[in-house]
C-alpha atoms as a PDB file:
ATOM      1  CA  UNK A   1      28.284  10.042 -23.182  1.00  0.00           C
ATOM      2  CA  UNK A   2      27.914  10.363 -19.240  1.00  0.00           C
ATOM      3  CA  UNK A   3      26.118   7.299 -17.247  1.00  0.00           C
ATOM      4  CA  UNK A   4      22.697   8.462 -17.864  1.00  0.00           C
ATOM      5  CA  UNK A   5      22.589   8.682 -21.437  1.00  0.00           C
ATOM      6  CA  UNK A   6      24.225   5.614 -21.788  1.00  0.00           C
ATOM      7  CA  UNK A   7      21.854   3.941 -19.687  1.00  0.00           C
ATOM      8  CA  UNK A   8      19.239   5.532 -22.096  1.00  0.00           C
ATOM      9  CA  UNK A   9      20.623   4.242 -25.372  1.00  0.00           C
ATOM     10  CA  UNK A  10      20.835   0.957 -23.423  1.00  0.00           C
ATOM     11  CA  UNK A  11      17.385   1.001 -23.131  1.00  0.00           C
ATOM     12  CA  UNK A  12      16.837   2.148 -26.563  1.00  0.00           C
ATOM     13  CA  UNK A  13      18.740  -0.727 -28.144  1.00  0.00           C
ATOM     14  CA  UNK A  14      17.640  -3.216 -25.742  1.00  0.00           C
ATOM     15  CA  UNK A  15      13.858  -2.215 -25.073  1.00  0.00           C
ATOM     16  CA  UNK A  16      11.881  -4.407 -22.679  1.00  0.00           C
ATOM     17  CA  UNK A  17      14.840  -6.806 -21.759  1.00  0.00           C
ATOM     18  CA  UNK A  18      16.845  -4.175 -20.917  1.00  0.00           C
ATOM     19  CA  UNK A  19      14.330  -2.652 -18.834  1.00  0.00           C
ATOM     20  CA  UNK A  20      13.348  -6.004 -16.988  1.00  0.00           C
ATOM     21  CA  UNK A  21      17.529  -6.771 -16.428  1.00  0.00           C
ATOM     22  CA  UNK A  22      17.637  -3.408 -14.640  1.00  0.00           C
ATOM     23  CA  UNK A  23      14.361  -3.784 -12.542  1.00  0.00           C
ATOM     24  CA  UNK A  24      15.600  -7.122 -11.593  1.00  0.00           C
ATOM     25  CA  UNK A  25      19.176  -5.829 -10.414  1.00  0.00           C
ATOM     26  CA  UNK A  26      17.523  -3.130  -8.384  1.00  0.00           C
ATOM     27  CA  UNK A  27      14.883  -5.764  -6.482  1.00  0.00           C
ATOM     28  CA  UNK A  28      17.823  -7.926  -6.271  1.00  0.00           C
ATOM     29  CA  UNK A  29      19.910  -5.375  -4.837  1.00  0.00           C
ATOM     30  CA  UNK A  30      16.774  -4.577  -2.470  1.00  0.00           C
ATOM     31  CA  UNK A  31      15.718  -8.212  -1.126  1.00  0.00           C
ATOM     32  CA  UNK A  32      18.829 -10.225  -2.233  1.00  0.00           C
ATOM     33  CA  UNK A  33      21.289  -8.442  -1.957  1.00  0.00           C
ATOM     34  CA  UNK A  34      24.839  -9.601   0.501  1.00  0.00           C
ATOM     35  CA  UNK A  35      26.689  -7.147   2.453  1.00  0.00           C
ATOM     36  CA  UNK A  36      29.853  -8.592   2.571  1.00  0.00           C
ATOM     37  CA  UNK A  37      29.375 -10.230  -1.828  1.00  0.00           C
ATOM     38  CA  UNK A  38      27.696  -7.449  -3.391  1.00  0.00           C
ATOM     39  CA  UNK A  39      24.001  -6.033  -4.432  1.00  0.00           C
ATOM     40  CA  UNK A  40      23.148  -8.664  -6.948  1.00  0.00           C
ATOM     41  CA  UNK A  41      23.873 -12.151  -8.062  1.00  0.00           C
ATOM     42  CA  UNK A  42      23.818 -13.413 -11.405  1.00  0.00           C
ATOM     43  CA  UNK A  43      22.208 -16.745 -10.284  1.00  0.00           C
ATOM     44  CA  UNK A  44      19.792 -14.132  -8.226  1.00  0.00           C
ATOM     45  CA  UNK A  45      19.091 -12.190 -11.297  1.00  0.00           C
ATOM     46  CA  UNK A  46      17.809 -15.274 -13.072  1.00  0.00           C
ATOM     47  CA  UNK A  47      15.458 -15.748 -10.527  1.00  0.00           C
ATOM     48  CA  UNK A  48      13.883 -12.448 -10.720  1.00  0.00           C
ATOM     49  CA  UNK A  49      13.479 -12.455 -14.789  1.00  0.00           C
ATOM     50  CA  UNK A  50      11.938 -15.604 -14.199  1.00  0.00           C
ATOM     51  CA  UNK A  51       9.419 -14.823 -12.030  1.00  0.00           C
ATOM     52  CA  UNK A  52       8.852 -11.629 -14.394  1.00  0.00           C
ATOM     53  CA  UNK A  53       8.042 -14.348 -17.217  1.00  0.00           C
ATOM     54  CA  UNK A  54      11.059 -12.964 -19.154  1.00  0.00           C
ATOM     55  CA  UNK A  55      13.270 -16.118 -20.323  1.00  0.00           C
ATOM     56  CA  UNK A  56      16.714 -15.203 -21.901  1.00  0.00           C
ATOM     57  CA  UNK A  57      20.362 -15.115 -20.348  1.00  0.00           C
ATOM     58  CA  UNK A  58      21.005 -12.100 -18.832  1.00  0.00           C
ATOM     59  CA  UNK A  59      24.743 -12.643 -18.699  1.00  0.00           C
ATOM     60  CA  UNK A  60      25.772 -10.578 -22.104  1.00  0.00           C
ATOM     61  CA  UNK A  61      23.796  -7.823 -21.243  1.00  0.00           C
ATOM     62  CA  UNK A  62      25.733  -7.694 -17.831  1.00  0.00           C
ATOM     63  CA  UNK A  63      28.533  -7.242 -19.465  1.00  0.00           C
ATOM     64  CA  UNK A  64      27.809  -4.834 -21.510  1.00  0.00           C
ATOM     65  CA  UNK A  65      26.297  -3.150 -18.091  1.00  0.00           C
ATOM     66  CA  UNK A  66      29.729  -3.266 -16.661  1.00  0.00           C
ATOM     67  CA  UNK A  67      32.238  -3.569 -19.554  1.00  0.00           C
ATOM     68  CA  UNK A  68      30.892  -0.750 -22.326  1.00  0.00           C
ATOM     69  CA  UNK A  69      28.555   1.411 -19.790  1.00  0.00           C
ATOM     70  CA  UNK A  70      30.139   1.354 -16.301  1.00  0.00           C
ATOM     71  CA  UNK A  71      27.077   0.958 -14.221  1.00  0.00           C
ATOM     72  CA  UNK A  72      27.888  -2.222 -12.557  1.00  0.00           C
ATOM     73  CA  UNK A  73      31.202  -3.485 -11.666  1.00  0.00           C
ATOM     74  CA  UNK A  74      31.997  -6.966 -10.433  1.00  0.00           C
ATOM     75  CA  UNK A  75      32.732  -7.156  -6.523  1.00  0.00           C
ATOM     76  CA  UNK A  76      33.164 -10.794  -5.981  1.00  0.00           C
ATOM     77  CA  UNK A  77      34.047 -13.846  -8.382  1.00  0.00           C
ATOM     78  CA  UNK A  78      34.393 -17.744  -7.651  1.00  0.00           C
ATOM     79  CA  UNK A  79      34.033 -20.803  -9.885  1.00  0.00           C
ATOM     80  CA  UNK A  80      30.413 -21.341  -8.815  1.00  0.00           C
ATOM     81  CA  UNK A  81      29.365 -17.207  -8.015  1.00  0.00           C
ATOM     82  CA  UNK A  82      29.475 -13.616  -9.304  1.00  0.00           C
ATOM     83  CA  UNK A  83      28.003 -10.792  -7.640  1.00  0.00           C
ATOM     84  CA  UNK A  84      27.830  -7.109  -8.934  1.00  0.00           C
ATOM     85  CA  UNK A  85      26.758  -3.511  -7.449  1.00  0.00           C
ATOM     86  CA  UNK A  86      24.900  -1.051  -8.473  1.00  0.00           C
ATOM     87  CA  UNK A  87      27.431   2.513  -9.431  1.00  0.00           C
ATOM     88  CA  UNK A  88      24.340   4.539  -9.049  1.00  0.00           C
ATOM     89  CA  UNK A  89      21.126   2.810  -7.978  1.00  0.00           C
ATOM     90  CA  UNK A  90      19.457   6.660  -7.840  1.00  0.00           C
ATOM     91  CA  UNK A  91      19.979   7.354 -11.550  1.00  0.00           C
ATOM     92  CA  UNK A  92      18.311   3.982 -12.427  1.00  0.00           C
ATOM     93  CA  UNK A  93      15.541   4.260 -10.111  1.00  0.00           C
ATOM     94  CA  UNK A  94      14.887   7.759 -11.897  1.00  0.00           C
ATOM     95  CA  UNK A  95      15.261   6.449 -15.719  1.00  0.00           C
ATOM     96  CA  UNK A  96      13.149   3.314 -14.522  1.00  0.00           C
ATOM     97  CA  UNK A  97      10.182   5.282 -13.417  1.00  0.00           C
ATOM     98  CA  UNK A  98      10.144   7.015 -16.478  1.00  0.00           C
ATOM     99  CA  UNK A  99       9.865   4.019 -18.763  1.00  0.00           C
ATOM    100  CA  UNK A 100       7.203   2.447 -16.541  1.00  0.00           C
ATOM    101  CA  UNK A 101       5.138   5.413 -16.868  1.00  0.00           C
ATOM    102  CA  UNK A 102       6.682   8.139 -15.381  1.00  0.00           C
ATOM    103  CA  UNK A 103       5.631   9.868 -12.099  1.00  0.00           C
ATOM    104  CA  UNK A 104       2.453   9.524 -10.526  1.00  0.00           C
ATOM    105  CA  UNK A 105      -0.016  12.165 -12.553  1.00  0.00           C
ATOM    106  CA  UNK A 106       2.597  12.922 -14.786  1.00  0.00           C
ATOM    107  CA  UNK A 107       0.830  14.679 -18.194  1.00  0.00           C
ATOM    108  CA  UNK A 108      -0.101  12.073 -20.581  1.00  0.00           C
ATOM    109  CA  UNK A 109       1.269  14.276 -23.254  1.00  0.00           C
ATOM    110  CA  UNK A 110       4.512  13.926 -21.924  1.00  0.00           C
ATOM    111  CA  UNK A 111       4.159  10.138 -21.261  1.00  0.00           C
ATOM    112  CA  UNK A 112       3.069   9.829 -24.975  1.00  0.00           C
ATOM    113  CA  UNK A 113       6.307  12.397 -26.333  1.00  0.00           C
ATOM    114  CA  UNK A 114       8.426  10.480 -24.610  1.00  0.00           C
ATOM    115  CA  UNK A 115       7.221   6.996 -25.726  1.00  0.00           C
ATOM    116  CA  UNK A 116       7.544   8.108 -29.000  1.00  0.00           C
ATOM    117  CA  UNK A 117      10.784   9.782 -28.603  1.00  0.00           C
ATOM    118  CA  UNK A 118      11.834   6.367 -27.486  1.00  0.00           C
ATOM    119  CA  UNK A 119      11.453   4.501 -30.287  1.00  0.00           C
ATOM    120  CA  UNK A 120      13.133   6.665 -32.697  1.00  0.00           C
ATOM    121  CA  UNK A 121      16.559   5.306 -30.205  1.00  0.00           C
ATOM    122  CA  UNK A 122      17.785   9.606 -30.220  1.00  0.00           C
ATOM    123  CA  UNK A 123      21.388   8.092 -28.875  1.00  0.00           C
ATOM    124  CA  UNK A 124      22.103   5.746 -31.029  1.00  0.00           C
ATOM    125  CA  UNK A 125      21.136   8.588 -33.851  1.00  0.00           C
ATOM    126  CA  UNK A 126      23.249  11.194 -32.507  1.00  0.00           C
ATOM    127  CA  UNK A 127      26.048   8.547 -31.973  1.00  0.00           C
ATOM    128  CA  UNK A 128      25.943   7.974 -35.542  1.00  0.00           C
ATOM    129  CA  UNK A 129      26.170  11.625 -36.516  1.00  0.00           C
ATOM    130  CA  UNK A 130      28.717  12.019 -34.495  1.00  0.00           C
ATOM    131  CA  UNK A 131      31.177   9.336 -36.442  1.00  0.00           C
ATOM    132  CA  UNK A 132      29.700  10.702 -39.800  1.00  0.00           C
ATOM    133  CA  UNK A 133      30.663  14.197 -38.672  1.00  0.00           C
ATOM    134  CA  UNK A 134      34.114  13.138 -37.446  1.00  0.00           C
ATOM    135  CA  UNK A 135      34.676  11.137 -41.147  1.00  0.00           C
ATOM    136  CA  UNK A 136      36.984  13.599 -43.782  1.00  0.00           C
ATOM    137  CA  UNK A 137      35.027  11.282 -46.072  1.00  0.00           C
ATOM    138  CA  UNK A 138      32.181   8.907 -46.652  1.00  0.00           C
ATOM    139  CA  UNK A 139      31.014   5.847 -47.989  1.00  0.00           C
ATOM    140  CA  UNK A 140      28.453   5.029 -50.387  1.00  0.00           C
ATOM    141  CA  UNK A 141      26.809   3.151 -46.922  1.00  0.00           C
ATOM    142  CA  UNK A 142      27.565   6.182 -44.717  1.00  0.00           C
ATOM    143  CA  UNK A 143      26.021   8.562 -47.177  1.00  0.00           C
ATOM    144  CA  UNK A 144      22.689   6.588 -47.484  1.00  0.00           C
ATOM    145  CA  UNK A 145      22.813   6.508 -43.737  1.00  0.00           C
ATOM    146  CA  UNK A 146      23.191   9.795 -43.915  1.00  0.00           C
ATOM    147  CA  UNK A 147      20.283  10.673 -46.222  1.00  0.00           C
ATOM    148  CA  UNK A 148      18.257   7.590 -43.809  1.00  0.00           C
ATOM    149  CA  UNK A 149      18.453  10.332 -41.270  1.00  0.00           C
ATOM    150  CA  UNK A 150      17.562  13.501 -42.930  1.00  0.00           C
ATOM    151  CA  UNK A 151      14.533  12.198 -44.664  1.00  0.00           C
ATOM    152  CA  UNK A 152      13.148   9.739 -42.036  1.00  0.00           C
ATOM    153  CA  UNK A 153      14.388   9.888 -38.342  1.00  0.00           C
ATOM    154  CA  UNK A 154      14.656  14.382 -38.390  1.00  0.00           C
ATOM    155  CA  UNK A 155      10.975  15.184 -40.046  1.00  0.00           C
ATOM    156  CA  UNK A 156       9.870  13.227 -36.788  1.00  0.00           C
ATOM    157  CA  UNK A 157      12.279  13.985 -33.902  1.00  0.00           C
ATOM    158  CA  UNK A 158      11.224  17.525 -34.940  1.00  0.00           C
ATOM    159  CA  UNK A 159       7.897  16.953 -34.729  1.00  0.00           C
ATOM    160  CA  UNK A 160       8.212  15.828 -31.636  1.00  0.00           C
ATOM    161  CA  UNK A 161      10.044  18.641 -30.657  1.00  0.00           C
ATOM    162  CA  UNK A 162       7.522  21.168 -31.901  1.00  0.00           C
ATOM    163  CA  UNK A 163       4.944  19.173 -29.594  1.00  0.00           C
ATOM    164  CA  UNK A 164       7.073  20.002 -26.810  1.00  0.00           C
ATOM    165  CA  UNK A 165       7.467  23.613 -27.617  1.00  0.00           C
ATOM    166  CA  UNK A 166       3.429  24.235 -28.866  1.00  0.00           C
ATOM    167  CA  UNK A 167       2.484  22.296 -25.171  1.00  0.00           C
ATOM    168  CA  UNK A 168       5.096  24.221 -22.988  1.00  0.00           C
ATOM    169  CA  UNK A 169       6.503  21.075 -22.306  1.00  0.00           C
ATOM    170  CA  UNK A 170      10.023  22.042 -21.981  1.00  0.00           C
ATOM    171  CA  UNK A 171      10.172  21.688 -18.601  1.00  0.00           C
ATOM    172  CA  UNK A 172       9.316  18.054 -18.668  1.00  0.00           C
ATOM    173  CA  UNK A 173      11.178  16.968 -21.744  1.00  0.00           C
ATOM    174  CA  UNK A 174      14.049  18.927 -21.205  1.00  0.00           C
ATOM    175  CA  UNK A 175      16.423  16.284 -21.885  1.00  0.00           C
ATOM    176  CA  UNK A 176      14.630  14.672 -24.600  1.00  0.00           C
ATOM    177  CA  UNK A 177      14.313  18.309 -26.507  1.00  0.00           C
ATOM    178  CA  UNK A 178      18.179  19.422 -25.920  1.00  0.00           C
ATOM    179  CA  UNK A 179      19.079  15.527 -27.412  1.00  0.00           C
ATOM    180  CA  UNK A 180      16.623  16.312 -30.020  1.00  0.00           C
ATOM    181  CA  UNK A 181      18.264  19.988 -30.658  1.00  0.00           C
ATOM    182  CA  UNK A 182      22.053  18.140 -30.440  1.00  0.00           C
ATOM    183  CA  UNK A 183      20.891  15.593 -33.119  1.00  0.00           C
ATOM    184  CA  UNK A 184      19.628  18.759 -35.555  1.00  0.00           C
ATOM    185  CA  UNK A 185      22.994  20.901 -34.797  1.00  0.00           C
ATOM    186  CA  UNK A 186      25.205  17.629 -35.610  1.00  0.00           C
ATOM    187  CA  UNK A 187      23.111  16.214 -38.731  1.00  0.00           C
ATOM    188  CA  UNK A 188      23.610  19.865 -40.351  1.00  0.00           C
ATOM    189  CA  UNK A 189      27.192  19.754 -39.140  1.00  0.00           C
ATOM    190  CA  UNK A 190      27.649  16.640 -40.899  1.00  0.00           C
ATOM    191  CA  UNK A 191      25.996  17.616 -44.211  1.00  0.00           C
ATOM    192  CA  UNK A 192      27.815  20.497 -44.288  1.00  0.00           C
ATOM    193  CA  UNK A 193      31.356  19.267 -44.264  1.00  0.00           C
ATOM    194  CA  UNK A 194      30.517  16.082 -46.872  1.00  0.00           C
ATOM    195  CA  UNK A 195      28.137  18.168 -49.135  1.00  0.00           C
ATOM    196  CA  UNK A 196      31.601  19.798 -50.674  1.00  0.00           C
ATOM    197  CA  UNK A 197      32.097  16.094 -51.879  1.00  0.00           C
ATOM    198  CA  UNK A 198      29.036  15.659 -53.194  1.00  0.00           C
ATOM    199  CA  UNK A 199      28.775  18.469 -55.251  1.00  0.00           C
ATOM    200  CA  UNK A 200      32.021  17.826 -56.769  1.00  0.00           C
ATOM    201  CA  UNK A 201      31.508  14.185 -57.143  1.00  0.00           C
ATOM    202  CA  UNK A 202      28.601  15.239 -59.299  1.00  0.00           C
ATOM    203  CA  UNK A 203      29.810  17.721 -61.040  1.00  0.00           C
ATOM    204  CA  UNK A 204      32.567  15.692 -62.073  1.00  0.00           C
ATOM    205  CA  UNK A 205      29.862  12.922 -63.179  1.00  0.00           C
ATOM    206  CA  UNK A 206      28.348  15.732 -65.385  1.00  0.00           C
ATOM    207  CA  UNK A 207      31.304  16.624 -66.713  1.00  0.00           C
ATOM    208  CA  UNK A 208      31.900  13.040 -67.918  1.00  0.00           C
ATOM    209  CA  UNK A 209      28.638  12.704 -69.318  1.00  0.00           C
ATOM    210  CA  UNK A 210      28.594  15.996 -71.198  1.00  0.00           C
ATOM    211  CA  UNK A 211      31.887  14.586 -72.866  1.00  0.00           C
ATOM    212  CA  UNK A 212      30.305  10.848 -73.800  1.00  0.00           C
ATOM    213  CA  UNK A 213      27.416  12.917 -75.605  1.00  0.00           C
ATOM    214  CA  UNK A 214      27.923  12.873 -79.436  1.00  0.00           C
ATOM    215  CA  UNK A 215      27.765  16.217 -81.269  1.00  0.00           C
ATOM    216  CA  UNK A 216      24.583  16.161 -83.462  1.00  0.00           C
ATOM    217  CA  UNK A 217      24.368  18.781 -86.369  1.00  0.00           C
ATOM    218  CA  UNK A 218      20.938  19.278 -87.581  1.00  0.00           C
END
C-alpha cells in the first residue's frame, strides 16, 4: 500500500486516537516545531493530546507512524528528547479534513458514505483478501473469515457503492468506490481459487458418509 492508504487503514484501526495523534503532530509541527530538532516532539505531542482531553501514550502509535507506515521518521534522539518530521504534512492535512468533516459545503451524502465506509475499515478488508488470495490453502479460521466477508462486510460495502453510483457521486468517492471495487475483484479472486477445495473436501465427506450408511432391504 502507498502512504495514503496506509495512513487510511491507520485511521481505520485506530479511530479517534489516531486521528487526535495526527492533528497533534501537525499543530506541533505548526507552533512547536524546532528548525534545527525537527517538526514535533514527543514530550510536545503529549502536551497537545492533553489539552485535546485525550489521555493515553502516544509513543506506540509513533512507532508504528514511523516503523510500519513511513510517515514520520526520527531526526534527533538524546537520553532526555526525540523529535520527528512530518514525510508529507500535505497528504495528512488532506486525509485530516476529510475525517473532520470534509471540505467546507461538501454534500452531506458524501460526508455520510464516507463515515460509513469508514467503519467497515475497507484496508484492513482488502489486506485480508489479499493473504487469503495469496494462500494455496486455507484454514478452518481463514475459511470462516472468508465466509465473515462474503456474507457481512460485501452486502454493505456494495451498498455503499450503489449509493455512490445512484447519487453520481463518483467524483467525490472516487477512492472509496475503486477500494470498494478492489475488495469485490479480490474476494471473488479468492473464492475462486479455494472453492476447488471445498468442493472436493465435501465431496469426499459425502463419499464417506454414503459408505457408513447400512444397506436396508425392505
Amino acid at each position: 500500500m502507498n502512504l495514503e492508504a496506509m495512513l487510511r487503514a491507520f485511521i481505520a484501526e485506530y479511530g479517534e486516537r489516531a486521528v487526535a495523534l495526527l492533528k497533534a503532530i501537525l499543530e506541533e509541527s505548526r507552533e512547536g516545531g524546532n528548525f534545527k530538532l525537527g517538526d514535533f516532539s514527543v514530550k510536545g505531542v503529549r502536551v497537545r493530546l492533553k489539552v485535546m482531553g485525550v489521555e493515553y501514550n502516544p509513543v506506540p502509535l509513533l512507532s508504528k507512524l514511523e516503523k510500519e507506515i513511513g510517515a514520520i521518521e526520527t531526526t534527533y534522539r538524546s537520553t532526555t528528547q526525540r523529535w520527528w518530521k512530518i514525510i508529507d504534512k500535505e497528504l495528512v492535512q488532506e486525509i485530516l479534513r476529510e475525517y473532520e468533516g470534509g471540505e467546507e459545503g461538501e454534500d452531506p451524502r458524501v460526508k455520510l458514505l464516507r463515515i460509513q465506509y469508514l467503519t467497515l475499515n475497507p484496508h484492513e478488508i482488502l489486506e485480508t483478501l489479499n493473504k487469503l488470495a495469496a494462500k494455496n490453502s486455507l484454514t478452518q479460521v481463514e475459511k470462516r473469515k472468508l465466509r465473515e466477508i462474503a456474507f457481512k462486510e460485501l452486502p454493505l460495502l456494495l451498498e455503499i457503492l450503489e449509493k455512490i453510483r445512484e447519487n453520481s457521486l463518483e467524483e467525490d468517492l472516487a477512492e472509496e468506490a475503486k477500494t470498494i471495487e478492489a475488495i469485490i475483484a479480490k474476494a471473488e479472486e479468492a473464492v475462486k481459487k479455494h472453492s476447488k477445495t471445498i468442493t472436493s473436501s465435501n465431496q469426499k465427506y459425502n463419499i464417506q458418509l454414503t459408505s457408513k450408511t447400512p444397506h436396508i432391504e425392505m
